[in-house]
Protein backbone atom coordinates (compact mmCIF):
# COMPACT_ATOMS: atom_id res chain seq x y z
CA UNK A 1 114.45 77.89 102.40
CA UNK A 2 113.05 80.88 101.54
CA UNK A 3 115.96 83.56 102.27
CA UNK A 4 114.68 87.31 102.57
CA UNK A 5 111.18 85.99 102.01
CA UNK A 6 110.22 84.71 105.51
CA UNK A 7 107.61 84.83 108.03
CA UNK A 8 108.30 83.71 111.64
CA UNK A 9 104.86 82.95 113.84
CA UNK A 10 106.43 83.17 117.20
CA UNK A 11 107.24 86.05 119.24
CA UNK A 12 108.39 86.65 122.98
CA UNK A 13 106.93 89.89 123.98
CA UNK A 14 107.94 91.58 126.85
CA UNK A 15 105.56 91.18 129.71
CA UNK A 16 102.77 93.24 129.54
CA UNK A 17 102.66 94.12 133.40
CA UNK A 18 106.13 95.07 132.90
CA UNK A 19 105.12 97.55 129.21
CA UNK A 20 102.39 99.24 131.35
CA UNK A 21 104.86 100.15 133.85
CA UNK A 22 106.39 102.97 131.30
CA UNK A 23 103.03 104.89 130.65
CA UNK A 24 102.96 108.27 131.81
CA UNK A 25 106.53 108.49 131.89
CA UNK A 26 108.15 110.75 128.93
CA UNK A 27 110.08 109.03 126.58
CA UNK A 28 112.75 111.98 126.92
CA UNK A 29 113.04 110.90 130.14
CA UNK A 30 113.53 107.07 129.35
CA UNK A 31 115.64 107.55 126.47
CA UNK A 32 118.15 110.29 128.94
CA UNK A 33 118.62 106.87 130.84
CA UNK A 34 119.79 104.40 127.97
CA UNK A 35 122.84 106.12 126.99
CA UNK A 36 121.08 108.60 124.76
CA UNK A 37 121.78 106.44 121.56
CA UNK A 38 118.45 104.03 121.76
CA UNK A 39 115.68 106.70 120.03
CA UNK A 40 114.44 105.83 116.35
CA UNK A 41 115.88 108.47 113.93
CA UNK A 42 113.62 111.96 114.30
CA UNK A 43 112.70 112.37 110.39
CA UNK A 44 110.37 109.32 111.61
CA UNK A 45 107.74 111.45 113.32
CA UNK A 46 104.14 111.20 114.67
CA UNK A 47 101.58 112.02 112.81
CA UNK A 48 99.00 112.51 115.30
CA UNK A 49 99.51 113.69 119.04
CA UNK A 50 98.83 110.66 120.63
CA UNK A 51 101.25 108.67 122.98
CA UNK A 52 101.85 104.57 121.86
CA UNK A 53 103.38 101.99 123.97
CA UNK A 54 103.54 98.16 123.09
CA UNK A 55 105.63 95.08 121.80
CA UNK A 56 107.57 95.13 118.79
CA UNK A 57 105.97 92.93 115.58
CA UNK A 58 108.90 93.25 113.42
CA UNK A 59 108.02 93.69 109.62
CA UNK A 60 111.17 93.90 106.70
CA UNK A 61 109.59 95.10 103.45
CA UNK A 62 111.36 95.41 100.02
CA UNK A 63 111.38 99.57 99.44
CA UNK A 64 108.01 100.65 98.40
CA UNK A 65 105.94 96.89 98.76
CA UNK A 66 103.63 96.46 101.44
CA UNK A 67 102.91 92.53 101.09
CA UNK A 68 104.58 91.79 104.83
CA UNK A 69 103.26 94.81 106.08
CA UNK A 70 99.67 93.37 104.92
CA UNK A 71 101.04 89.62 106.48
CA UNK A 72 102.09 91.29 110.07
CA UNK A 73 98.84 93.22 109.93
CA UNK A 74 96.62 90.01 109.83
CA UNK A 75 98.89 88.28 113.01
CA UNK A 76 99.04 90.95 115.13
CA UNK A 77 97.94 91.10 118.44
CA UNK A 78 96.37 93.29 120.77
CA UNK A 79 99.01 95.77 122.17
CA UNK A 80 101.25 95.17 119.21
CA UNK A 81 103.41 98.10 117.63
CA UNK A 82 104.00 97.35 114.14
CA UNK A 83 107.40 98.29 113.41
CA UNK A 84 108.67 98.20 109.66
CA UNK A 85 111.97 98.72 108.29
CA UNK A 86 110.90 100.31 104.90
CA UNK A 87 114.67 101.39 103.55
CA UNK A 88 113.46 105.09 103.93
CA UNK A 89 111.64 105.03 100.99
CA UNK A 90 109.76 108.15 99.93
CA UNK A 91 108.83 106.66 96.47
CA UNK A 92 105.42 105.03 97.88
CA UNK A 93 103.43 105.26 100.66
CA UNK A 94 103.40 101.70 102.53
CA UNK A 95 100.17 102.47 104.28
CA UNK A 96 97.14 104.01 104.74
CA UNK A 97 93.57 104.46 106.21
CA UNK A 98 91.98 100.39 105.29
CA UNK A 99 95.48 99.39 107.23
CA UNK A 100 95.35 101.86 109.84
CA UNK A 101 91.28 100.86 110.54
CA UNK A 102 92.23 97.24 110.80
CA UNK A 103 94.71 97.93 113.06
CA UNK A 104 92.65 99.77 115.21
CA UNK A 105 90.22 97.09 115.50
CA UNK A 106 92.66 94.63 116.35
CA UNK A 107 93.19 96.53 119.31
CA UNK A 108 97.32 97.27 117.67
CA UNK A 109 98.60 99.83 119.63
CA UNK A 110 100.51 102.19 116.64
CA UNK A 111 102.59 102.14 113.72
CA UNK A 112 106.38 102.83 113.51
CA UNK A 113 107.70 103.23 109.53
CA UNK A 114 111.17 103.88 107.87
CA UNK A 115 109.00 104.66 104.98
CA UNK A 116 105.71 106.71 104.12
CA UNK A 117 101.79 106.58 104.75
CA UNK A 118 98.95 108.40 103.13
CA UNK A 119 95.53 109.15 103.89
CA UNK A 120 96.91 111.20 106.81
CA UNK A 121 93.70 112.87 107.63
CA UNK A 122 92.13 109.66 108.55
CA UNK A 123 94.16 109.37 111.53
CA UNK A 124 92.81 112.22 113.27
CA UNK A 125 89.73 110.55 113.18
CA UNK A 126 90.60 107.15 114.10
CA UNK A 127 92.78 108.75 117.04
CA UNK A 128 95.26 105.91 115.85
CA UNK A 129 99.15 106.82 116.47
CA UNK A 130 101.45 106.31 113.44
CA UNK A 131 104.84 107.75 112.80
CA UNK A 132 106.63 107.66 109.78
CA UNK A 133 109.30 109.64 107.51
CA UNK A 134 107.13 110.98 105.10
CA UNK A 135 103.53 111.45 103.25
CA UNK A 136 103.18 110.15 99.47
CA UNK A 137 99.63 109.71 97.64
CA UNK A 138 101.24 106.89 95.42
CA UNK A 139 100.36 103.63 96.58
CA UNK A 140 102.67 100.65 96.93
CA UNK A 141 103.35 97.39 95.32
CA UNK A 142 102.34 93.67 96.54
CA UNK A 143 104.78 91.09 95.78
CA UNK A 144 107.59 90.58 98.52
CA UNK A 145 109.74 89.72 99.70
CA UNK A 146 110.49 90.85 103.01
CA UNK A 147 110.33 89.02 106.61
CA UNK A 148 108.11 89.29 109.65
CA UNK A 149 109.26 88.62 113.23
CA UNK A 150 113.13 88.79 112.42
CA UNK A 151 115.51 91.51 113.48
CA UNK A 152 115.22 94.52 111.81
CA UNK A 153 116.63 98.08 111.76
CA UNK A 154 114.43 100.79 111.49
CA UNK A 155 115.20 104.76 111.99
CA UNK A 156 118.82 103.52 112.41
CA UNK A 157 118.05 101.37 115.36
CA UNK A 158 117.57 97.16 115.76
CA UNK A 159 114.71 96.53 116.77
CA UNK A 160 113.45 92.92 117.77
CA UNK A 161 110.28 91.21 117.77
CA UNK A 162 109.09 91.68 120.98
CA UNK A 163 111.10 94.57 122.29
CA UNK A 164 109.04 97.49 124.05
CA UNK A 165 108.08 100.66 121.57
CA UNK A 166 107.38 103.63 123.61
CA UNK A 167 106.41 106.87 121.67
CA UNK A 168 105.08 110.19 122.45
CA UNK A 169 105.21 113.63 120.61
CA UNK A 170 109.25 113.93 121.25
CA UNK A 171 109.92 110.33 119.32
CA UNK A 172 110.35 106.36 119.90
CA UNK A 173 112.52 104.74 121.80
CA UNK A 174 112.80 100.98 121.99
CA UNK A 175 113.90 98.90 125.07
CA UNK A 176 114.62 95.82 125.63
CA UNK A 177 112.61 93.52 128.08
CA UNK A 178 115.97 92.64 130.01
CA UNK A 179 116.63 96.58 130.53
CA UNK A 180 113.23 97.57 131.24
CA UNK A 181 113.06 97.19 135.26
CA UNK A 182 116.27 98.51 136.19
CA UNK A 183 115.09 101.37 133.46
CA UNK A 184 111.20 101.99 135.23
CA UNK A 185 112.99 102.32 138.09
CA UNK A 186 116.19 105.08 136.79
CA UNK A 187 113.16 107.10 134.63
CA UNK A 188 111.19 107.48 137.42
CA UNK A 189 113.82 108.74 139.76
CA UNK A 190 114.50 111.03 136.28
CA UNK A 191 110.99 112.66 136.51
CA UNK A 192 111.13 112.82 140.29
CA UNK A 193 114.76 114.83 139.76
CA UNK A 194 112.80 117.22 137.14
CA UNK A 195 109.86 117.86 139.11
CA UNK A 196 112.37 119.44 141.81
CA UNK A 197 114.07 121.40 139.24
CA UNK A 198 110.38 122.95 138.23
CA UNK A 199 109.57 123.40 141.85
CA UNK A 200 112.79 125.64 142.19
CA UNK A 201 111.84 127.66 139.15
CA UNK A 202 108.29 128.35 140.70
CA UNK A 203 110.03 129.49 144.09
CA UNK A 204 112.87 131.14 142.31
CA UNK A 205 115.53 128.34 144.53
CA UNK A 206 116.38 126.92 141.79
CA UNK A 207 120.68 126.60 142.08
CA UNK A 208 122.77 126.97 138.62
CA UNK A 209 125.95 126.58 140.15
CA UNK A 210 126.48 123.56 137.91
CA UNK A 211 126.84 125.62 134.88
CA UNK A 212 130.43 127.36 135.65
CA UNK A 213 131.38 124.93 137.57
CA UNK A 214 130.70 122.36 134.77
CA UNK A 215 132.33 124.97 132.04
CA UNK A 216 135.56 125.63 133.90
CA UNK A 217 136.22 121.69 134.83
CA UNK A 218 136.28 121.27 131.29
CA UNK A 219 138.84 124.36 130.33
CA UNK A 220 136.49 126.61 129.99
CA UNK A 221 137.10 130.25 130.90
CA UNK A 222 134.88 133.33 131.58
CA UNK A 223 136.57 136.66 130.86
CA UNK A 224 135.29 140.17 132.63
CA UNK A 225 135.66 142.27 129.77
CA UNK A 226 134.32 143.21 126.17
CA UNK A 227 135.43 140.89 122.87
CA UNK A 228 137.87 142.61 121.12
């Protein structure tokens, strides 16, 4: 058995009627409702203004090798996120514009990397969503090993094959296919509860109450006077 140098061919991904259920809704918003602690690390950003929701195809590369990366690529599926624990690497890029185009016509719905990518410009142009930690011209090695479709961690979170990647220009969170309805159904109430607050800033209603209240609950004080 090949230990650390694997490839699994089977994945459960979430149900796609149930994925589709989370566009539209910010990931602020779906992330507020899962404890706060479920978002990839931030120094993974997006590298192009584009939102990206899909199923998890879970790639482990050794730092700075992109031979996995290259395996996922050729059995992914459409509505795939590729998501690759890279060890934070900034030594190599791990991708670039040949992976991102073959991607795209796969129909793969983005790239998530705890690592870097090149050939940034070419994403504009592809209108292809990628995030990633960082931007190096040096290309990477191909020789393993690594895994595909295993657990992995990536921006400090586990991610498994299958799980739901949502990402807009805030970040990526990843859910889990057994939290997802109970979590459509909190998010939405979420953006319903914010849509309020806006409509009480337009018509100047809007209640802050909360604030004091909240600061003197927790021993708190306000003092009428200057600082000395």
């Amino acid at each position: 058995m090949a230990i650390g140098f694997r490839v699994y061919t089977k994945v459960r991904r979430a149900n796609r009627e149930l994925v589709e259920a989370f566009r539209g809704i910010p990931v602020a918003n779906v992330a507020d409702n899962m404890g706060r602690i479920t978002c990839i690390d931030t120094g993974i950003r997006p590298f192009i203004n584009l939102p990206m929701l899909g199923t998890a195809l879970t790639v482990k590369v050794a730092p700075n090798d992109n031979l996995m990366l290259h395996k996922a690529l050729d059995m992914a599926e459409p509505g795939d996120v590729i998501v690759v624990d890279g060890e934070g690497s900034m030594a190599h890029s791990i991708c670039g514009d040949i992976m991102y185009n073959i991607a795209k016509k796969k129909g793969v719905a983005g790239f998530v990397l705890d690592g870097c990518i090149r050939d940034v410009d070419a994403l504009v142009t592809l209108e292809f969503p990628v995030y990633a930690r960082g931007v190096q011209p040096k290309g990477p090695y191909k020789n393993g090993p690594g895994e595909v479709n295993a657990p992995i961690s990536c921006g400090g979170i586990v991610v498994h094959p299958g799980d739901i990647v949502y990402g807009d220009s805030d970040g990526v969170v990843i859910i889990r296919e057994s939290d997802a309805p109970k979590l459509i159904e909190l998010a939405r109430k979420h953006v319903a509860s914010e849509e309020a607050i806006f409509e009480g800033i337009r018509t100047g209603t809007l209640n802050r109450d909360w604030v004091d209240k909240t600061l003197l609950a927790n021993g708190g004080e306000v003092i009428d006077d200057y600082c000395n």
